[in-house]
PDB file of N, CA and C in Angstrom:
ATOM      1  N   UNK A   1       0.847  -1.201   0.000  1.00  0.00           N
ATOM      2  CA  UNK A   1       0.000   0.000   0.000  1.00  0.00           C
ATOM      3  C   UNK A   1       0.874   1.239   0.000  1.00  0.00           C
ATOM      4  N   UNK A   2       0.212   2.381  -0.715  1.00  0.00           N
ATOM      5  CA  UNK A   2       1.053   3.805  -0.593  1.00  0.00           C
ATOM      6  C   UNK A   2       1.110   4.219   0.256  1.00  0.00           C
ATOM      7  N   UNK A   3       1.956   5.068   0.655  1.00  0.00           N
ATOM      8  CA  UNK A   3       2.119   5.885   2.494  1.00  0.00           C
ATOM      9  C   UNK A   3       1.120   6.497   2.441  1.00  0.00           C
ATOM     10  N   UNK A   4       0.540   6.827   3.333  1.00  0.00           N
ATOM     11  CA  UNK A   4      -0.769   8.192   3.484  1.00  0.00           C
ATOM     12  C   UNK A   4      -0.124   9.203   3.172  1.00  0.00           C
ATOM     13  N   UNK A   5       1.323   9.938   3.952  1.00  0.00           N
ATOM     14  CA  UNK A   5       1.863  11.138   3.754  1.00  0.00           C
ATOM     15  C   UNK A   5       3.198  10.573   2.908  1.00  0.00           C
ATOM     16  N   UNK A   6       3.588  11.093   2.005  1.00  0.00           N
ATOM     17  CA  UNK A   6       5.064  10.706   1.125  1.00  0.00           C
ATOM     18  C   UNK A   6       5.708  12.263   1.252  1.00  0.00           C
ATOM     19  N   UNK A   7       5.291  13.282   1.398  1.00  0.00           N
ATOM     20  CA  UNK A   7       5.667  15.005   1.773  1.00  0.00           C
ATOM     21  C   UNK A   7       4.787  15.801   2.372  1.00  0.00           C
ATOM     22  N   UNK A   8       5.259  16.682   3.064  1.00  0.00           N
ATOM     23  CA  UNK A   8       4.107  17.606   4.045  1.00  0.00           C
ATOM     24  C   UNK A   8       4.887  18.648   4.176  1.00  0.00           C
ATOM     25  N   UNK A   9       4.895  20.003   3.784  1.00  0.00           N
ATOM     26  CA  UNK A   9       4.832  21.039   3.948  1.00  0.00           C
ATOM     27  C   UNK A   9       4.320  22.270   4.149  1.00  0.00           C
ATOM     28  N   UNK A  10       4.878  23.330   4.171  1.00  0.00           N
ATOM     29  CA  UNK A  10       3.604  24.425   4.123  1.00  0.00           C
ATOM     30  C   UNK A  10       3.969  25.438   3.047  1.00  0.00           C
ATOM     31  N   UNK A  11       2.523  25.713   2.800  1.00  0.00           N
ATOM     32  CA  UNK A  11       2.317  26.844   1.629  1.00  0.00           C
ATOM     33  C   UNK A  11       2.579  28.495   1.977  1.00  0.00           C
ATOM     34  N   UNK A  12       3.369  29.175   0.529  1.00  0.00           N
ATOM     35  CA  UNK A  12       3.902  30.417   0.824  1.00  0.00           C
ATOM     36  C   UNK A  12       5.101  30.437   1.626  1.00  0.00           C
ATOM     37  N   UNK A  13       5.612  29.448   2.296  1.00  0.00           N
ATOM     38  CA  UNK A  13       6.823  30.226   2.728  1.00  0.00           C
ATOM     39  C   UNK A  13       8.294  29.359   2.254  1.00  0.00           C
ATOM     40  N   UNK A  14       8.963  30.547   1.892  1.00  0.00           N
ATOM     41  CA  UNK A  14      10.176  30.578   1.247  1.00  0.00           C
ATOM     42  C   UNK A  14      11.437  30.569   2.242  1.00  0.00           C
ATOM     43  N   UNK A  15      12.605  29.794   2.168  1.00  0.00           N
ATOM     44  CA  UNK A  15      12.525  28.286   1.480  1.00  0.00           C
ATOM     45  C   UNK A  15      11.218  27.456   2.188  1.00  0.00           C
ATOM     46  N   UNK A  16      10.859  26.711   0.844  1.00  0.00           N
ATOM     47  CA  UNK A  16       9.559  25.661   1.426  1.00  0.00           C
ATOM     48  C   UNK A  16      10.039  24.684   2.668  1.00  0.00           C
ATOM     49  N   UNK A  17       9.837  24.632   3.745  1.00  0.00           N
ATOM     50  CA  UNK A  17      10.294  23.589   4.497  1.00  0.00           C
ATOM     51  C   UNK A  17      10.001  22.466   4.111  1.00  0.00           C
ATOM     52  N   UNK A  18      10.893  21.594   4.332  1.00  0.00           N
ATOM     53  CA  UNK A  18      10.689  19.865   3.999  1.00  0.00           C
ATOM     54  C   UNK A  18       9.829  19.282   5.532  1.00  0.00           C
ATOM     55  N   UNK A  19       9.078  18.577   6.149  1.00  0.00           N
ATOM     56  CA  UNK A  19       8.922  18.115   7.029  1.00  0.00           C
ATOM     57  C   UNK A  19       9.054  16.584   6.896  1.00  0.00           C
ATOM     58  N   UNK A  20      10.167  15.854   7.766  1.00  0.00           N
ATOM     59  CA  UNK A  20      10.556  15.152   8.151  1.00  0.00           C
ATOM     60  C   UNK A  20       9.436  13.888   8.331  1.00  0.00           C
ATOM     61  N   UNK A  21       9.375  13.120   8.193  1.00  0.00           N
ATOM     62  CA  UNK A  21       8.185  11.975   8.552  1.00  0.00           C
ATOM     63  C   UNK A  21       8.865  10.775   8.747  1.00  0.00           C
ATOM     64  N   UNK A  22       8.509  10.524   9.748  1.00  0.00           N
ATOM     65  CA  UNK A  22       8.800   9.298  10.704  1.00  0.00           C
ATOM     66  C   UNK A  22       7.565   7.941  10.517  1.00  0.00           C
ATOM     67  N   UNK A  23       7.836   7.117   9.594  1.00  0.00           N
ATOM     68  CA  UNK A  23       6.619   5.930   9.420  1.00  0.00           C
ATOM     69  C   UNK A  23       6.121   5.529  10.359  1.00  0.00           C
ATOM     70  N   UNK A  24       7.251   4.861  11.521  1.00  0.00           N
ATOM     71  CA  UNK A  24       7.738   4.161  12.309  1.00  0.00           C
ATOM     72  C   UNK A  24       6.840   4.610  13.713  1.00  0.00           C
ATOM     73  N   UNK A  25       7.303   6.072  14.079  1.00  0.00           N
ATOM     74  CA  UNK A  25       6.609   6.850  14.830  1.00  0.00           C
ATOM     75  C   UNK A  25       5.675   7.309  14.775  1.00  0.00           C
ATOM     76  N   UNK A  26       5.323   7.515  13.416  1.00  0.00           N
ATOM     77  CA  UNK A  26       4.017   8.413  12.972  1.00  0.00           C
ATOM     78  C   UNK A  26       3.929  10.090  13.310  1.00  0.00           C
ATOM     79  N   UNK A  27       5.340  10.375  12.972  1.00  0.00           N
ATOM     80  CA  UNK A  27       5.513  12.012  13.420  1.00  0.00           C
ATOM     81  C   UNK A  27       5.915  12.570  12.162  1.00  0.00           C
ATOM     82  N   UNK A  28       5.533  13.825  12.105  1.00  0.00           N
ATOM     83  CA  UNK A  28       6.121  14.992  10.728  1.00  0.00           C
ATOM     84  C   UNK A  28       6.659  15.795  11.964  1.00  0.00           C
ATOM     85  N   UNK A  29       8.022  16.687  11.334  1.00  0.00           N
ATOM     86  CA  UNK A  29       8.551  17.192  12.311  1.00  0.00           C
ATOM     87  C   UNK A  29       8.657  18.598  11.077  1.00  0.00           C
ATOM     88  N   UNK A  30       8.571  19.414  11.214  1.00  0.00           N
ATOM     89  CA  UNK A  30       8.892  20.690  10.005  1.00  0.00           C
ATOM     90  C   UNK A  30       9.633  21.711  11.173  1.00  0.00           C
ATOM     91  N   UNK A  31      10.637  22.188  10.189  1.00  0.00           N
ATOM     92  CA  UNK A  31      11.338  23.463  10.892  1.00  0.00           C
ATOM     93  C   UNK A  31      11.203  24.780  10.275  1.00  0.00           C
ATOM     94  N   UNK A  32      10.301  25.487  10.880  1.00  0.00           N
ATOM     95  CA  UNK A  32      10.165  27.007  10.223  1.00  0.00           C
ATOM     96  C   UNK A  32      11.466  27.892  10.060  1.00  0.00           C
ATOM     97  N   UNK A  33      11.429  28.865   9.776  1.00  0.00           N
ATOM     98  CA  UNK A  33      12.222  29.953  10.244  1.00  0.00           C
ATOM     99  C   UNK A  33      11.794  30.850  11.279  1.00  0.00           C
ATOM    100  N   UNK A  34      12.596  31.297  11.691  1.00  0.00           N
ATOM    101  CA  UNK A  34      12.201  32.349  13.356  1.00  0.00           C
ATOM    102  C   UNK A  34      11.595  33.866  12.712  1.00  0.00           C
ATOM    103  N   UNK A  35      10.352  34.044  12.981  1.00  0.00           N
ATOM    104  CA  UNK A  35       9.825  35.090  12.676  1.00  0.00           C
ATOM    105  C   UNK A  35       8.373  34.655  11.868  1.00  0.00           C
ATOM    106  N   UNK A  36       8.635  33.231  11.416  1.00  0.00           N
ATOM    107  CA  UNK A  36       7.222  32.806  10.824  1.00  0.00           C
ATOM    108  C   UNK A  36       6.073  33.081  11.734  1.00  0.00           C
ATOM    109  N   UNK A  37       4.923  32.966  11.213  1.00  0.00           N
ATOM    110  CA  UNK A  37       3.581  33.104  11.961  1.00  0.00           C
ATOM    111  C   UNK A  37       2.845  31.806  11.728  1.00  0.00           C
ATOM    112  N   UNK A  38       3.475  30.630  13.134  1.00  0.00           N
ATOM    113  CA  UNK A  38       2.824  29.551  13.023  1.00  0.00           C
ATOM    114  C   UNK A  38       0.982  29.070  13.734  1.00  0.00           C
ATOM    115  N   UNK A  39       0.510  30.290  13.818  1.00  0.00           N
ATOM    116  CA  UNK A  39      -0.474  30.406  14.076  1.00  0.00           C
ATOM    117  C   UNK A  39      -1.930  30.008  13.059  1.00  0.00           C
ATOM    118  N   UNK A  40      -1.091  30.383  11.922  1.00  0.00           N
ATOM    119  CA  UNK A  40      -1.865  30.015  10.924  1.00  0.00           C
ATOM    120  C   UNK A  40      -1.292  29.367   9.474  1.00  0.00           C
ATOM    121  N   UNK A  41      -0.986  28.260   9.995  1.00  0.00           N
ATOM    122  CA  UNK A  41       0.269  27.967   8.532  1.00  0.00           C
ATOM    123  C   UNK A  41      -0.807  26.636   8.226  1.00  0.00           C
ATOM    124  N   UNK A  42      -0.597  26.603   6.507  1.00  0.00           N
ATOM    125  CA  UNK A  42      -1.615  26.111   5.594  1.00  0.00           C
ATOM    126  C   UNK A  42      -0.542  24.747   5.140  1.00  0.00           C
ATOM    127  N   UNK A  43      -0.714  23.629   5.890  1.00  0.00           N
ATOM    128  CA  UNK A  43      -0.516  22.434   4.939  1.00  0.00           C
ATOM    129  C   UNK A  43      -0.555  22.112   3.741  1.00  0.00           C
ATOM    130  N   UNK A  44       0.828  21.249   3.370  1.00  0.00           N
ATOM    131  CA  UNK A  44       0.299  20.864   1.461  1.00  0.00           C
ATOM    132  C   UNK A  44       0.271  19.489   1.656  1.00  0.00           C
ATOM    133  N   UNK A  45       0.249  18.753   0.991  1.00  0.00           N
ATOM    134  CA  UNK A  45       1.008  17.130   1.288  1.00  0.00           C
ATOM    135  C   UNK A  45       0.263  16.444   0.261  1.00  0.00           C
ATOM    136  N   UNK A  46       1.298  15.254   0.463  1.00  0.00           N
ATOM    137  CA  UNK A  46       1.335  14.807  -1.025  1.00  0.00           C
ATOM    138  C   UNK A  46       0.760  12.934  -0.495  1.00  0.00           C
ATOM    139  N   UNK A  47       0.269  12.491  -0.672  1.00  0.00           N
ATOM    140  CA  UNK A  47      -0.047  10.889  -0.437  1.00  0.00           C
ATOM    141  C   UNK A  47      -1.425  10.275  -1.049  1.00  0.00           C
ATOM    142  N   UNK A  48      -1.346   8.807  -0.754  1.00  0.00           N
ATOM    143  CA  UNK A  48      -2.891   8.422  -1.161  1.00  0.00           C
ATOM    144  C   UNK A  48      -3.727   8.108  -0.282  1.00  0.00           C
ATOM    145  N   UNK A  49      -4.600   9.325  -0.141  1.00  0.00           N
ATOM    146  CA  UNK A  49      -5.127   9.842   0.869  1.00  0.00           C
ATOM    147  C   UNK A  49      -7.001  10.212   0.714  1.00  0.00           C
ATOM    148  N   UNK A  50      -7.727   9.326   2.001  1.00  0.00           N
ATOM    149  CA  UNK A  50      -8.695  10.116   1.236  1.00  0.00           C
ATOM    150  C   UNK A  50      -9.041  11.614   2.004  1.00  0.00           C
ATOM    151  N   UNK A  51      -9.809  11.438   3.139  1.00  0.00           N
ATOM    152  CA  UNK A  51     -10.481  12.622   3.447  1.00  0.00           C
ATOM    153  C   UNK A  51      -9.218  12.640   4.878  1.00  0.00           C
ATOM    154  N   UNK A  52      -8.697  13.838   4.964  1.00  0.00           N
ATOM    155  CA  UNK A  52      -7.875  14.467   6.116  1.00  0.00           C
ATOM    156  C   UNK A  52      -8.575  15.315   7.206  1.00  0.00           C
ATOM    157  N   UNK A  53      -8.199  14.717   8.893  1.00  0.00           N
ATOM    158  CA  UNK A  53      -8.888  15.727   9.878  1.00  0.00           C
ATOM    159  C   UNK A  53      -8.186  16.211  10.482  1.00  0.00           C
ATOM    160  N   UNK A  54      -8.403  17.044  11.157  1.00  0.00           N
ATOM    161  CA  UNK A  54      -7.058  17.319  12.401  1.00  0.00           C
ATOM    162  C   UNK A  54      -8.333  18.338  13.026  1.00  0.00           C
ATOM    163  N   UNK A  55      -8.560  17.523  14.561  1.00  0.00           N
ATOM    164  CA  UNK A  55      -9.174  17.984  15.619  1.00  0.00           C
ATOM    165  C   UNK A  55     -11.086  17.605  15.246  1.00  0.00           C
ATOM    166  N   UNK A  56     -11.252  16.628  14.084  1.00  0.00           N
ATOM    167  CA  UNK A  56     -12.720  16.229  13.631  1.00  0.00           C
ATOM    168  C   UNK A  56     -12.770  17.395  12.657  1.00  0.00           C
ATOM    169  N   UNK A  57     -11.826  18.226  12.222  1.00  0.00           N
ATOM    170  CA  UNK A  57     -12.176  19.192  10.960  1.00  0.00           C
ATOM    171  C   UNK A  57     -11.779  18.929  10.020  1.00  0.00           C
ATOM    172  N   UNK A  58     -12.387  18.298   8.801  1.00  0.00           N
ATOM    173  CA  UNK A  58     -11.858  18.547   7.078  1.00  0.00           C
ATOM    174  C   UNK A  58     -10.714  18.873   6.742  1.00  0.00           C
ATOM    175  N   UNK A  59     -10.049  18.732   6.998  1.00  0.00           N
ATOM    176  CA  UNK A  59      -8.722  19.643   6.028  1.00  0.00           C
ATOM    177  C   UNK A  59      -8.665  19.216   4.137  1.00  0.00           C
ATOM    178  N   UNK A  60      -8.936  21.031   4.140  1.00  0.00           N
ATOM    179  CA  UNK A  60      -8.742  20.888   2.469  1.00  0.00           C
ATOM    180  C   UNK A  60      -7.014  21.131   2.206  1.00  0.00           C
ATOM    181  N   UNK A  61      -6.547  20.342   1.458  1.00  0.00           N
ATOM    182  CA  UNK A  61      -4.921  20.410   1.048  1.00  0.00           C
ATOM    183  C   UNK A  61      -4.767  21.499   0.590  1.00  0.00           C
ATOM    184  N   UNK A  62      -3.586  22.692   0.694  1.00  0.00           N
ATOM    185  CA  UNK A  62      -3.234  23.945   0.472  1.00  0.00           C
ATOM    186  C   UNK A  62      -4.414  25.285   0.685  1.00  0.00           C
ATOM    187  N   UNK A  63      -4.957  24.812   1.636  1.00  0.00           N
ATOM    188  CA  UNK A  63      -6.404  25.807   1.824  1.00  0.00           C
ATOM    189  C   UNK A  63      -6.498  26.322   3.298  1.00  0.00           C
ATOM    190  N   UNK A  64      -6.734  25.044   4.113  1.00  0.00           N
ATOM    191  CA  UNK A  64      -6.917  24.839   5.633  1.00  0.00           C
ATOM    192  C   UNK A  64      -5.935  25.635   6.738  1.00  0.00           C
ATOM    193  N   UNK A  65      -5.867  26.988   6.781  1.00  0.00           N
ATOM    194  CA  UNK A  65      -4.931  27.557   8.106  1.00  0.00           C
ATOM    195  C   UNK A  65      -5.408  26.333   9.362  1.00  0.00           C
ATOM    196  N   UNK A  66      -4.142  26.029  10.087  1.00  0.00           N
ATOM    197  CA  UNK A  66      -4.096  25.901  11.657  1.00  0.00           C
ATOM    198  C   UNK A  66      -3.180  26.067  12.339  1.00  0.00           C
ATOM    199  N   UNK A  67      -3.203  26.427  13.965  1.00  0.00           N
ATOM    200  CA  UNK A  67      -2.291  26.469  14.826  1.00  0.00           C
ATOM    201  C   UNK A  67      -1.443  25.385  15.036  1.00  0.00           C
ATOM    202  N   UNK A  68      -0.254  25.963  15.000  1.00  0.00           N
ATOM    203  CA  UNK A  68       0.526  24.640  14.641  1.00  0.00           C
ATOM    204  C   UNK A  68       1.860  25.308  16.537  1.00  0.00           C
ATOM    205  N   UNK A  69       1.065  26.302  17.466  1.00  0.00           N
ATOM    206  CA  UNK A  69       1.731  26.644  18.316  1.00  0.00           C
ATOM    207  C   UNK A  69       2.084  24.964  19.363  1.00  0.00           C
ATOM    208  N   UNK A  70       1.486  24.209  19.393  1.00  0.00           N
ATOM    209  CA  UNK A  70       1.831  22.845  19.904  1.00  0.00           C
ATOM    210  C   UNK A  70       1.209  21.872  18.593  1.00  0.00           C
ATOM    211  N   UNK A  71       1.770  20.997  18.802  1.00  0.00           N
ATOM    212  CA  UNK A  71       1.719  19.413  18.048  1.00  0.00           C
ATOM    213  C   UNK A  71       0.018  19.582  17.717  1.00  0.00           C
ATOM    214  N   UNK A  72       0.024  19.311  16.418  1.00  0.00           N
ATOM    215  CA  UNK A  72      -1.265  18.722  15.815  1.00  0.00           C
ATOM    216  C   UNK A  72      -1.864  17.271  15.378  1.00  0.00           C
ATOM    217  N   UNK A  73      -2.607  16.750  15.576  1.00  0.00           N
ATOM    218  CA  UNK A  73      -3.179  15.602  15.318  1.00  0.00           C
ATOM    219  C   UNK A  73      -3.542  15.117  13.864  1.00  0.00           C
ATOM    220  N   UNK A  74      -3.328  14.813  13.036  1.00  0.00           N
ATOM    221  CA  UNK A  74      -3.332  14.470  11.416  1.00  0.00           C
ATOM    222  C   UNK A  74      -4.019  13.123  11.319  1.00  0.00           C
ATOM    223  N   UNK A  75      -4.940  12.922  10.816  1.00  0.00           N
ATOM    224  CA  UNK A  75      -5.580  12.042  10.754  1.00  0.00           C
ATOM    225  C   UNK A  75      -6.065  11.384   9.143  1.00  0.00           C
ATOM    226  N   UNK A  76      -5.546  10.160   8.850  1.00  0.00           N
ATOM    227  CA  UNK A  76      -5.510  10.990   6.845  1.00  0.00           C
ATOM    228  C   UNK A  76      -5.848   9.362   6.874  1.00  0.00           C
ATOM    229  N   UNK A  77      -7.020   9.151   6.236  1.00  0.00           N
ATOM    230  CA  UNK A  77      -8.430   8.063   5.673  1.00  0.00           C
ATOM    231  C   UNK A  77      -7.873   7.853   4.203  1.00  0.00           C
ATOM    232  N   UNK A  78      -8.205   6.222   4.627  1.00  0.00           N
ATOM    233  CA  UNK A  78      -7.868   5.549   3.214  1.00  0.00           C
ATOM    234  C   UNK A  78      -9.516   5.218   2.401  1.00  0.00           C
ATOM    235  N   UNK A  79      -9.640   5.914   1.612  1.00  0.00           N
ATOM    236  CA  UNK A  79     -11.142   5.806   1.171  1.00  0.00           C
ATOM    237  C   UNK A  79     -11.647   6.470   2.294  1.00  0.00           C
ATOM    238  N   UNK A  80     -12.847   5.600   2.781  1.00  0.00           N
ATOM    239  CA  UNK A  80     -13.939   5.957   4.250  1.00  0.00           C
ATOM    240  C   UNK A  80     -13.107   5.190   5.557  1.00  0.00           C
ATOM    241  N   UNK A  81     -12.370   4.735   5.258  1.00  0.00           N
ATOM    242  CA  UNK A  81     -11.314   3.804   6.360  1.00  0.00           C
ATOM    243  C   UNK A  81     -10.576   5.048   7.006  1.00  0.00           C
ATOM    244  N   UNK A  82     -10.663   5.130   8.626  1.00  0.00           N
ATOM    245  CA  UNK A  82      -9.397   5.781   9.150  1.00  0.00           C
ATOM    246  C   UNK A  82      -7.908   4.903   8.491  1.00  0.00           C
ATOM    247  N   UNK A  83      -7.147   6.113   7.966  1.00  0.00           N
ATOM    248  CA  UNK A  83      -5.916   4.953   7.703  1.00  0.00           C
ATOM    249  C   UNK A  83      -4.763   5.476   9.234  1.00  0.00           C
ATOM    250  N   UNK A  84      -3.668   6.425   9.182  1.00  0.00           N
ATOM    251  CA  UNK A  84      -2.589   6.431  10.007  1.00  0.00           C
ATOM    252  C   UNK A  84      -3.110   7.731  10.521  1.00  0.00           C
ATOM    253  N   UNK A  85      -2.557   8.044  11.868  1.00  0.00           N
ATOM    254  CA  UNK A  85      -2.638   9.479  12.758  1.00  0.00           C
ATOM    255  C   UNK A  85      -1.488   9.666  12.649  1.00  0.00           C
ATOM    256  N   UNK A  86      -0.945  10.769  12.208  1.00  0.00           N
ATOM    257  CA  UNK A  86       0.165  11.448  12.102  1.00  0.00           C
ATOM    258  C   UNK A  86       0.383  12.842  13.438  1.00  0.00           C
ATOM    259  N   UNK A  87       1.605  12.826  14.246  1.00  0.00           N
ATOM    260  CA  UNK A  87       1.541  13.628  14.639  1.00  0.00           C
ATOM    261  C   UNK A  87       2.279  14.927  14.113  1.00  0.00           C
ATOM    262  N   UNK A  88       2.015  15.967  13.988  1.00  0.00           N
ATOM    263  CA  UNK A  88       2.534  17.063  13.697  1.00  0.00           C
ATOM    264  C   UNK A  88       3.250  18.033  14.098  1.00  0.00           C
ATOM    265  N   UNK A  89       4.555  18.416  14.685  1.00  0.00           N
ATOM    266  CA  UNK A  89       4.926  18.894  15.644  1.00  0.00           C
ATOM    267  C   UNK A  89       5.953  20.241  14.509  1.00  0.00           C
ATOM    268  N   UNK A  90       5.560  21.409  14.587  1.00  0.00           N
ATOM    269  CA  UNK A  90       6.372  22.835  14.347  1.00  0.00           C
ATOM    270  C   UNK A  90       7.685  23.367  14.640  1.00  0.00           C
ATOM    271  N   UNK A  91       8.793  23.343  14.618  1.00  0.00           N
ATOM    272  CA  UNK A  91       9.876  23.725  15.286  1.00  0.00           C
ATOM    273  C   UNK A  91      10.251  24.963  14.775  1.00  0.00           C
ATOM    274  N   UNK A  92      10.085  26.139  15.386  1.00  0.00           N
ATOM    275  CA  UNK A  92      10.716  27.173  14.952  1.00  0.00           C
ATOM    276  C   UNK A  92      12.192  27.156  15.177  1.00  0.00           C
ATOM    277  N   UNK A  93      12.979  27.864  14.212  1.00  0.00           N
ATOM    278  CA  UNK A  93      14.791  27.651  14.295  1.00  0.00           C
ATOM    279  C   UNK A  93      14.850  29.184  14.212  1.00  0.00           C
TER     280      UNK A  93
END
């Protein structure tokens, strides 16, 4: 089967951060730059994936602002199947 997440980043900011993904663990780890505004930073990601939640909300891919000030919950459905929970954790540098 395909990974749920194969890349996860965020949209608009330059350089694009890569976020790190851990199969094993089930963690994305992304490192901003210092001065970003992770209050509202918009996920992209790339997998075969069906419907994405984080907190029981929809996430539309490159659309969805969230607080990313502590670890987020990623939740990414294979078809109507929950598939993997990903955790999401922000590191400003």
């Amino acid at each position: 089967a395909q990974d749920p997440v194969q890349s996860f980043t965020f949209a608009g900011l330059i350089p694009s951060p890569v976020g790190l993904i851990d199969k094993v663990a089930k963690t994305i780890s992304v490192d901003v730059l210092k001065g970003t505004d992770i209050t509202k930073l918009i996920a992209v990601w790339k997998g075969s994936v069906g419907k994405v939640l984080v907190g029981g909300v929809t996430q539309t891919n490159g659309t969805t602002p969230n607080n990313f000030t502590t670890p987020l919950t990623y939740v990414f459905y294979k078809g109507t199947v929950v598939g993997d929970t990903y955790t999401v954790t922000v590191n400003v540098k």
